[in-house]
C-alpha atoms as a PDB file:
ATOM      1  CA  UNK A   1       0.000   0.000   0.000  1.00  0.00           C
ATOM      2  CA  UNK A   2       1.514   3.777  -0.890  1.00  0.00           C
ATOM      3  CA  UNK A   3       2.064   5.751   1.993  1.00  0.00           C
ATOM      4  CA  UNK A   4       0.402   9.268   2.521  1.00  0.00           C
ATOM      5  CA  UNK A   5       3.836  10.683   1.590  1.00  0.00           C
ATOM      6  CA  UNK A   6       4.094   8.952  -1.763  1.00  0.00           C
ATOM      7  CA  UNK A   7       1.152  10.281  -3.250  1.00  0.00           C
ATOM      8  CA  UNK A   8       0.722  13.780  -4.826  1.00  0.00           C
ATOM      9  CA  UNK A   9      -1.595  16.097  -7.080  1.00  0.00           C
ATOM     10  CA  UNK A  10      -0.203  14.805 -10.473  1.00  0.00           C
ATOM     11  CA  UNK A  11      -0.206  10.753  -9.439  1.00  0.00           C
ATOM     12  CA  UNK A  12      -3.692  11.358  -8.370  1.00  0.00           C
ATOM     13  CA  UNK A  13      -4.743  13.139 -11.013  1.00  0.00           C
ATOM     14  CA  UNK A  14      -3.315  10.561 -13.563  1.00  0.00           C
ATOM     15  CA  UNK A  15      -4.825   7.705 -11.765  1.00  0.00           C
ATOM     16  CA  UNK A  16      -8.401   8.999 -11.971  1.00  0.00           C
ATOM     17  CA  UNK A  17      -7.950   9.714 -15.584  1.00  0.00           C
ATOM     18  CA  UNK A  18      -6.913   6.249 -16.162  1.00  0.00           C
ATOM     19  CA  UNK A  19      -9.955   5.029 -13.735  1.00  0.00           C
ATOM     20  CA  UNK A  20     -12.076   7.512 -16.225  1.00  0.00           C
ATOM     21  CA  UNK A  21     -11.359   5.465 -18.990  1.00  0.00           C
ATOM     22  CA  UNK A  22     -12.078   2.585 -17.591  1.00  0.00           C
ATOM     23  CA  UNK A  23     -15.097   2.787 -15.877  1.00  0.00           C
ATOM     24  CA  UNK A  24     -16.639   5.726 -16.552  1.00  0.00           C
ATOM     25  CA  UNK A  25     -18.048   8.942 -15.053  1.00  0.00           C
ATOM     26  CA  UNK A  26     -20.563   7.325 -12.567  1.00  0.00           C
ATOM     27  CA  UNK A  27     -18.387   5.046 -11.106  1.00  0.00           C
ATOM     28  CA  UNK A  28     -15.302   7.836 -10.586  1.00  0.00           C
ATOM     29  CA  UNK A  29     -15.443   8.066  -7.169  1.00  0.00           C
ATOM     30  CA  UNK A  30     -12.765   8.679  -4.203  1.00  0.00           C
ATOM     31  CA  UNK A  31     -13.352   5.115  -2.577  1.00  0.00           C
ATOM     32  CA  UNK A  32     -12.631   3.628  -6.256  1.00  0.00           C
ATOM     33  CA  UNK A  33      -9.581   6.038  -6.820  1.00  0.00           C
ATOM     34  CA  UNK A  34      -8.224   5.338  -3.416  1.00  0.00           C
ATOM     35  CA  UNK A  35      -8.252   1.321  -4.280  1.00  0.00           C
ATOM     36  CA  UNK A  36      -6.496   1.928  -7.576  1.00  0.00           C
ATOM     37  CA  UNK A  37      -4.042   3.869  -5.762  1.00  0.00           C
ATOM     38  CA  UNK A  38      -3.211   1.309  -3.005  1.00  0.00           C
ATOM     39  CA  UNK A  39      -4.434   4.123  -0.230  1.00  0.00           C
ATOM     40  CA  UNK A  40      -6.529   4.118   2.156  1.00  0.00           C
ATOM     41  CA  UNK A  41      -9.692   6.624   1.507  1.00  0.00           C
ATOM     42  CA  UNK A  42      -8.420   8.931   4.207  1.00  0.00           C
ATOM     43  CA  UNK A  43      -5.164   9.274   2.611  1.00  0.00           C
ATOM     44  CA  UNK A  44      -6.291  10.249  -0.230  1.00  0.00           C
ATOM     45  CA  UNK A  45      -8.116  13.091   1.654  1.00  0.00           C
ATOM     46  CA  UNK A  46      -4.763  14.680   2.838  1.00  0.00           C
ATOM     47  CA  UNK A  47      -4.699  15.778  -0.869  1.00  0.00           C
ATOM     48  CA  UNK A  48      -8.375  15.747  -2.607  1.00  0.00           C
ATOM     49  CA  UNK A  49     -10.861  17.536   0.011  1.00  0.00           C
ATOM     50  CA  UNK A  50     -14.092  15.732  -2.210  1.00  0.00           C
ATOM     51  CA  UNK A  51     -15.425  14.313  -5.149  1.00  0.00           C
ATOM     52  CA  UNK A  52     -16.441  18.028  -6.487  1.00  0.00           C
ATOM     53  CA  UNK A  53     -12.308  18.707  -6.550  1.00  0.00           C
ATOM     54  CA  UNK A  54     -11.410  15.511  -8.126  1.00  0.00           C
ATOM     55  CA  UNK A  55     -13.330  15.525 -10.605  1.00  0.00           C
ATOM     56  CA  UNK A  56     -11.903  19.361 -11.487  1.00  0.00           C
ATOM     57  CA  UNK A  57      -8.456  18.270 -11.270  1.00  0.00           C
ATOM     58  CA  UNK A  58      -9.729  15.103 -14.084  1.00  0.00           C
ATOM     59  CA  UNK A  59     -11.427  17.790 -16.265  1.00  0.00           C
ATOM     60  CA  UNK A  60      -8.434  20.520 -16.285  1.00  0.00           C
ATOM     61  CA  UNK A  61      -5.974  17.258 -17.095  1.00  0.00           C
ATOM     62  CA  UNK A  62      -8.043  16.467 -20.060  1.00  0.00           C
ATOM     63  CA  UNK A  63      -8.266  20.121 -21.246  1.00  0.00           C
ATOM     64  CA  UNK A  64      -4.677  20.405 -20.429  1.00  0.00           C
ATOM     65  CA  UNK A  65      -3.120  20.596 -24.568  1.00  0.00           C
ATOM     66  CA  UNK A  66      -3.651  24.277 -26.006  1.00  0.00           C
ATOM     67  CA  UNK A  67      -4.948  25.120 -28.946  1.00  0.00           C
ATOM     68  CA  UNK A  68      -2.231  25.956 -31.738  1.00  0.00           C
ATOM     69  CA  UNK A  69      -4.128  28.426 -33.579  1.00  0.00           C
ATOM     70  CA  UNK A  70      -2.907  30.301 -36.326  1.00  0.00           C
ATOM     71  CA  UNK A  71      -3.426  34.081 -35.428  1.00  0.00           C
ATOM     72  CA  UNK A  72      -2.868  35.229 -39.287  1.00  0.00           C
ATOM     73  CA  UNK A  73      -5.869  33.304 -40.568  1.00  0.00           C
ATOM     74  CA  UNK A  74      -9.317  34.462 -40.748  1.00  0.00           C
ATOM     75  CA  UNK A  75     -11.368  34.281 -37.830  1.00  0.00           C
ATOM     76  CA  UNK A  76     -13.456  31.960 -39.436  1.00  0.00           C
ATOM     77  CA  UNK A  77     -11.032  29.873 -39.987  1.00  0.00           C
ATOM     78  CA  UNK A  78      -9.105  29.731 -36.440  1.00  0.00           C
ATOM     79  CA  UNK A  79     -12.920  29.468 -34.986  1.00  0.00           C
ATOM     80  CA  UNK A  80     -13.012  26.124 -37.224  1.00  0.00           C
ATOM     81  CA  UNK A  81      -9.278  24.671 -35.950  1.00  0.00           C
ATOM     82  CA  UNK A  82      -9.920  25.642 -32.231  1.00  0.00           C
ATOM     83  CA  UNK A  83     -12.989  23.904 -32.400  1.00  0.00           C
ATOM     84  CA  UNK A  84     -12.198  20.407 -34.146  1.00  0.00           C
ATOM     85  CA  UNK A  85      -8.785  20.600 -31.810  1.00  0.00           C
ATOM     86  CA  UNK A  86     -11.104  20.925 -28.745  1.00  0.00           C
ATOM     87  CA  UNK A  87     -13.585  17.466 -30.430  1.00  0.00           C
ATOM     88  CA  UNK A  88     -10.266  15.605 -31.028  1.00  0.00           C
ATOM     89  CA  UNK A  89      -9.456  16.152 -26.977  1.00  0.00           C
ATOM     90  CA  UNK A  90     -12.287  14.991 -25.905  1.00  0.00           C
ATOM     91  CA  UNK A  91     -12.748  12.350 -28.167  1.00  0.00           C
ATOM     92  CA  UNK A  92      -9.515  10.825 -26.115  1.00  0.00           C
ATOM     93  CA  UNK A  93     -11.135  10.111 -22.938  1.00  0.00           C
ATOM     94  CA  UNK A  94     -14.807   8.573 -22.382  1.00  0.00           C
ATOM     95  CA  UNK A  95     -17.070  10.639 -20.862  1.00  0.00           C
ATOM     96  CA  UNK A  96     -14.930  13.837 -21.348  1.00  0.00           C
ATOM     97  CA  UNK A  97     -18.309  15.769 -22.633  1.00  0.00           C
ATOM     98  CA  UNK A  98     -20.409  14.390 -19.317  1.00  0.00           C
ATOM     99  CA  UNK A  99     -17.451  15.676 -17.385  1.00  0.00           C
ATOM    100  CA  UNK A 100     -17.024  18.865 -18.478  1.00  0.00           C
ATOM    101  CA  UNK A 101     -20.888  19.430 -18.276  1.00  0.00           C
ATOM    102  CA  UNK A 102     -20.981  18.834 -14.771  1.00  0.00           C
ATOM    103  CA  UNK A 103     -18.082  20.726 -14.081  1.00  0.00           C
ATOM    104  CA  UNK A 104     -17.921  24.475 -14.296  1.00  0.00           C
ATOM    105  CA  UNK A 105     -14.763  25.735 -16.305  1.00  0.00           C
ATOM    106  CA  UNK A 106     -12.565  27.131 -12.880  1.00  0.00           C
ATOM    107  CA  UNK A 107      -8.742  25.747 -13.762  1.00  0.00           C
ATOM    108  CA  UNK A 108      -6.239  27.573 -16.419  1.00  0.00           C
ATOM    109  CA  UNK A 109      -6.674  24.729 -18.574  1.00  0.00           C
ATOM    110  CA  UNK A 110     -10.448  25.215 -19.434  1.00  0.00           C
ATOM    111  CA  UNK A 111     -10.456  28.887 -19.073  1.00  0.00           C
ATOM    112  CA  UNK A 112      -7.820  28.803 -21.446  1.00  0.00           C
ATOM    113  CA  UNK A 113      -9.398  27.403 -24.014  1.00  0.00           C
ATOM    114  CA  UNK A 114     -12.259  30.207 -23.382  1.00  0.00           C
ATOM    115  CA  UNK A 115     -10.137  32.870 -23.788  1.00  0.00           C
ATOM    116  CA  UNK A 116      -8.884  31.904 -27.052  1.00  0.00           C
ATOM    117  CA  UNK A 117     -12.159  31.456 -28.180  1.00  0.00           C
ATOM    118  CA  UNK A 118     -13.159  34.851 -26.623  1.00  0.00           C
ATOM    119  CA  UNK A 119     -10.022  36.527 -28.454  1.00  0.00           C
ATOM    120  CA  UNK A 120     -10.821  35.423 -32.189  1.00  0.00           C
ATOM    121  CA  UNK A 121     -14.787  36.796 -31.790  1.00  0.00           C
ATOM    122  CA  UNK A 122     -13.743  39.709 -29.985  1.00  0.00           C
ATOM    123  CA  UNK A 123     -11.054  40.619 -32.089  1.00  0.00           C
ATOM    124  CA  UNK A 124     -13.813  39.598 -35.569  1.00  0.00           C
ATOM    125  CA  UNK A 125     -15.507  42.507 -34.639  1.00  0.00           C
ATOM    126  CA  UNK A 126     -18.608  40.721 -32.103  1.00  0.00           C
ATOM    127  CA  UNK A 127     -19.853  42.599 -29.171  1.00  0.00           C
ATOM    128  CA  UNK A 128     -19.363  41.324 -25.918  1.00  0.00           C
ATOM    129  CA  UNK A 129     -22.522  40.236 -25.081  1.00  0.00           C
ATOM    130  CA  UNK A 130     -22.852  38.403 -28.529  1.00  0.00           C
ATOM    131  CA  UNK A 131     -19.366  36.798 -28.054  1.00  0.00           C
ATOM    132  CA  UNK A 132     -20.308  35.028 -24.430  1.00  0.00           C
ATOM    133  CA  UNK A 133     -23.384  34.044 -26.244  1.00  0.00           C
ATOM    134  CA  UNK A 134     -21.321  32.085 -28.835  1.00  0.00           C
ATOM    135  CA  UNK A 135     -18.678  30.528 -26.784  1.00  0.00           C
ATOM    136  CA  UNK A 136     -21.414  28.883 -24.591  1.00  0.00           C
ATOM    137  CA  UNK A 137     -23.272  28.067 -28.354  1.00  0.00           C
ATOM    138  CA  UNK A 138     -19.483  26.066 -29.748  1.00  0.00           C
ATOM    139  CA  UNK A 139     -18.807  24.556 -26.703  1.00  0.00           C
ATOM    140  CA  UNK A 140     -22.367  22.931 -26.592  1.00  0.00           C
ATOM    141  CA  UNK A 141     -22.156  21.880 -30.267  1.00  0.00           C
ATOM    142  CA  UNK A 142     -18.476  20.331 -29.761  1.00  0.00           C
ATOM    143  CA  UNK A 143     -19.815  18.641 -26.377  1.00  0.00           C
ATOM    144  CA  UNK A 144     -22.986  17.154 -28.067  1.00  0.00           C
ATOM    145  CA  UNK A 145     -21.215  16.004 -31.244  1.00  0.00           C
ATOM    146  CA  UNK A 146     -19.011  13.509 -29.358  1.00  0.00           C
ATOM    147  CA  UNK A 147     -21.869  12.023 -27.296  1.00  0.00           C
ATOM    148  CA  UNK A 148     -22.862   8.752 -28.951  1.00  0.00           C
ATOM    149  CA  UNK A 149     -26.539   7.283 -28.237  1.00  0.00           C
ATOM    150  CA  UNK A 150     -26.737   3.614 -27.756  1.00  0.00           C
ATOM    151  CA  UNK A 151     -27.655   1.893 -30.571  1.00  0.00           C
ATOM    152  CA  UNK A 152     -30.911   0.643 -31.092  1.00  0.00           C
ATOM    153  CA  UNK A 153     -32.955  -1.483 -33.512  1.00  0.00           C
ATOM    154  CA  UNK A 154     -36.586  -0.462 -34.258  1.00  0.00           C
ATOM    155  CA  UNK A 155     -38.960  -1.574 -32.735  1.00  0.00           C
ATOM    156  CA  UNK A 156     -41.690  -4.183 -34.870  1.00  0.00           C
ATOM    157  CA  UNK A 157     -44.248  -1.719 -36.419  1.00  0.00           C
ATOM    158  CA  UNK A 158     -41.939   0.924 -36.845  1.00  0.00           C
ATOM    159  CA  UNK A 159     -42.052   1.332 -40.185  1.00  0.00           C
ATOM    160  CA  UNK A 160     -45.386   1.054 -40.361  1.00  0.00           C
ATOM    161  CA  UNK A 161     -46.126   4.083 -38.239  1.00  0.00           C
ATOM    162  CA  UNK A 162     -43.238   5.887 -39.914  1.00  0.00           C
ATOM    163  CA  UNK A 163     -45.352   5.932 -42.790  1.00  0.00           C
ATOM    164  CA  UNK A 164     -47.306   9.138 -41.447  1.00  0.00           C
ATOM    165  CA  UNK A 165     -44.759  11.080 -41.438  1.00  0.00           C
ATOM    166  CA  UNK A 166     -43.150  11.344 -44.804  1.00  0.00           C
ATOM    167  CA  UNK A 167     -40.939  14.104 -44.716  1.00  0.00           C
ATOM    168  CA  UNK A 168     -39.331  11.886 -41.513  1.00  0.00           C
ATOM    169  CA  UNK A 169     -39.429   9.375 -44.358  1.00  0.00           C
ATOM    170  CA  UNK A 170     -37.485  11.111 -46.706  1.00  0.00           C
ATOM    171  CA  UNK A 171     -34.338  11.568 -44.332  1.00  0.00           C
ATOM    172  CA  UNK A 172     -34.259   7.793 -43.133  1.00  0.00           C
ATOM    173  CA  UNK A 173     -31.225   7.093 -45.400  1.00  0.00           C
ATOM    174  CA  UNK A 174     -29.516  10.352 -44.871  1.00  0.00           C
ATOM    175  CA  UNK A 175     -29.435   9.626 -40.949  1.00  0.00           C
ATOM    176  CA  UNK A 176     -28.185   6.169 -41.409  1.00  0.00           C
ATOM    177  CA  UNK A 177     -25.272   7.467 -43.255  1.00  0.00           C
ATOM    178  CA  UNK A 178     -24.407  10.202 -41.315  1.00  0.00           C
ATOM    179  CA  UNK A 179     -21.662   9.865 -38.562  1.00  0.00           C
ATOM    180  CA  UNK A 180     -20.783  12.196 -35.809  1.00  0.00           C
ATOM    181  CA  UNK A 181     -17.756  13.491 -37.653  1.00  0.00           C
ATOM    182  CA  UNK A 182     -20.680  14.200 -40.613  1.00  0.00           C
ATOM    183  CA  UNK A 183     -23.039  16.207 -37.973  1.00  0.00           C
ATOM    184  CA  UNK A 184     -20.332  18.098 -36.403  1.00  0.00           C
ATOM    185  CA  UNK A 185     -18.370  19.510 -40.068  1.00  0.00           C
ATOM    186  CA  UNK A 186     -22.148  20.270 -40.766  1.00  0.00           C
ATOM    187  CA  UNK A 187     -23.095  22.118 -37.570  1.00  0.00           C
ATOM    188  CA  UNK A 188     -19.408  24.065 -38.022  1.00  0.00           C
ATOM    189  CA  UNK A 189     -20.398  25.116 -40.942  1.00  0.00           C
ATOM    190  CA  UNK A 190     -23.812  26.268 -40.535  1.00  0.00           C
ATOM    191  CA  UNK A 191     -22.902  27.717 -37.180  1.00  0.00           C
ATOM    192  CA  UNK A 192     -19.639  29.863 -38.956  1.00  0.00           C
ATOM    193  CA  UNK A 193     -22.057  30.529 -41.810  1.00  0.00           C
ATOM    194  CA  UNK A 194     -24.580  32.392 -39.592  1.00  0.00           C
ATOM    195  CA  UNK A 195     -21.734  34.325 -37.697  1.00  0.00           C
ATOM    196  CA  UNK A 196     -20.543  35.673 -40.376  1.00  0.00           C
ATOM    197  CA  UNK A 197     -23.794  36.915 -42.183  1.00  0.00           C
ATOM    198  CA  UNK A 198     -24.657  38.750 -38.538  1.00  0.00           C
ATOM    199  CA  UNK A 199     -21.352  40.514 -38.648  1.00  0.00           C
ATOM    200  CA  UNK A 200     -22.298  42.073 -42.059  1.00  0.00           C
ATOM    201  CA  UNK A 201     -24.152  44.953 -41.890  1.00  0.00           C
ATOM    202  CA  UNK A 202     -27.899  45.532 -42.272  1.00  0.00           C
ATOM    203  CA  UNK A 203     -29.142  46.175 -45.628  1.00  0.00           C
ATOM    204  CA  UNK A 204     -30.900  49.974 -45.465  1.00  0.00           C
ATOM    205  CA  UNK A 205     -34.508  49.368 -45.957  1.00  0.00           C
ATOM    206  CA  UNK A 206     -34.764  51.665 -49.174  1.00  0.00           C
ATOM    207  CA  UNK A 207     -32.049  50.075 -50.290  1.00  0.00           C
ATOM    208  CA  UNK A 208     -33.205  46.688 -50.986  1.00  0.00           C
ATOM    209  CA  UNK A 209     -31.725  44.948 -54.756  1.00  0.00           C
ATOM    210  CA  UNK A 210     -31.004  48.246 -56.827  1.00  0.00           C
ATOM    211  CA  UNK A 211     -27.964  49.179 -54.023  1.00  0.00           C
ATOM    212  CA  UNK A 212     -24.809  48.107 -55.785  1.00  0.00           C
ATOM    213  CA  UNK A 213     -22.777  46.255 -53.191  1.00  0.00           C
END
């Protein structure tokens, strides 16, 4: 068994990533971490007060690579790197995206990451308001698109009742192709696409098709 002295912040921390990995968010817990460790639950104490602060120590180790962004590139196009850098991280560690949910972003890692992402909308011209707004709208879209839903086989009848709905119809083989590298280069786009028409400027009312642009 490791003695009290043994242990510290970064052979804890690496332990519970590991114990991440292999059992997953809901069964992360001190007692478990402790066993892998060879401790004794109070031991383990001396250095994690609670769950709460072990689970932020797991979540700033996972969000511990920057993002090498290239600052001579459009904003667009950093917004695009930064993001699929931040997917491929989490992609590394099961239940990264349920972690970092149920954590709140408190270590230099994670807030990191934010203020890069703050720095390329600021600096594109995006008001304040509008660019705390979009963080929080990226960083849901990047946690959603590596979230995989069990697989499951329809049901008997399913068809059958699918026939009401034809428009649902219609998309049946476009959502069996689709993967969640598909969905997420789609939502990048759509979401980059929309940014970038709301930092153009309105279009004066009298103005209309006749205005030469």
């Amino acid at each position: 068994m490791a003695r009290k002295g043994s242990l510290d912040l970064a052979k804890i921390t690496e332990a519970a990533v590991a114990l991440l990995d292999e059992a997953g968010l809901a069964e992360l817990s001190t007692r478990r971490l402790a066993a892998k460790l060879g401790v004794s639950s109070p031991t383990l104490y001396w250095h994690v007060k609670d769950k709460a602060e072990l689970l932020d120590l797991v979540a700033e180790a996972i969000c511990a690579d920057a993002f090498e962004i290239d600052r001579d590139l459009p904003w667009r196009d950093q917004l695009a790197s930064g993001l699929r850098q931040f997917r491929a991280l989490l992609l590394r560690h099961r239940d990264a995206a349920a972690l970092l949910r149920e954590r709140p972003p408190t270590g230099p890692h994670r807030l990191g990451h934010i203020e890069t992402t703050a720095r390329i909308l600021l600096e594109a011209g995006f008001s304040e308001a509008d660019t705390a707004g979009i963080s929080r709208l990226l960083t849901a879209h990047v946690l959603a698109s590596v979230e995989t839903l069990p697989a499951r086989k329809p049901d008997e009848g399913f068809l059958e009742r699918l026939a009401a709905y034809p428009h649902v119809g219609r998309l049946g083989r476009a959502f069996a192709r689709q993967s969640g590298e598909d969905v997420f280069a789609l939502g990048v786009e759509v979401i980059l696409d929309g940014l970038e028409a709301r930092l153009q400027p309105p279009e004066h009312p009298l103005c209309g098709f006749w205005c030469v642009r």
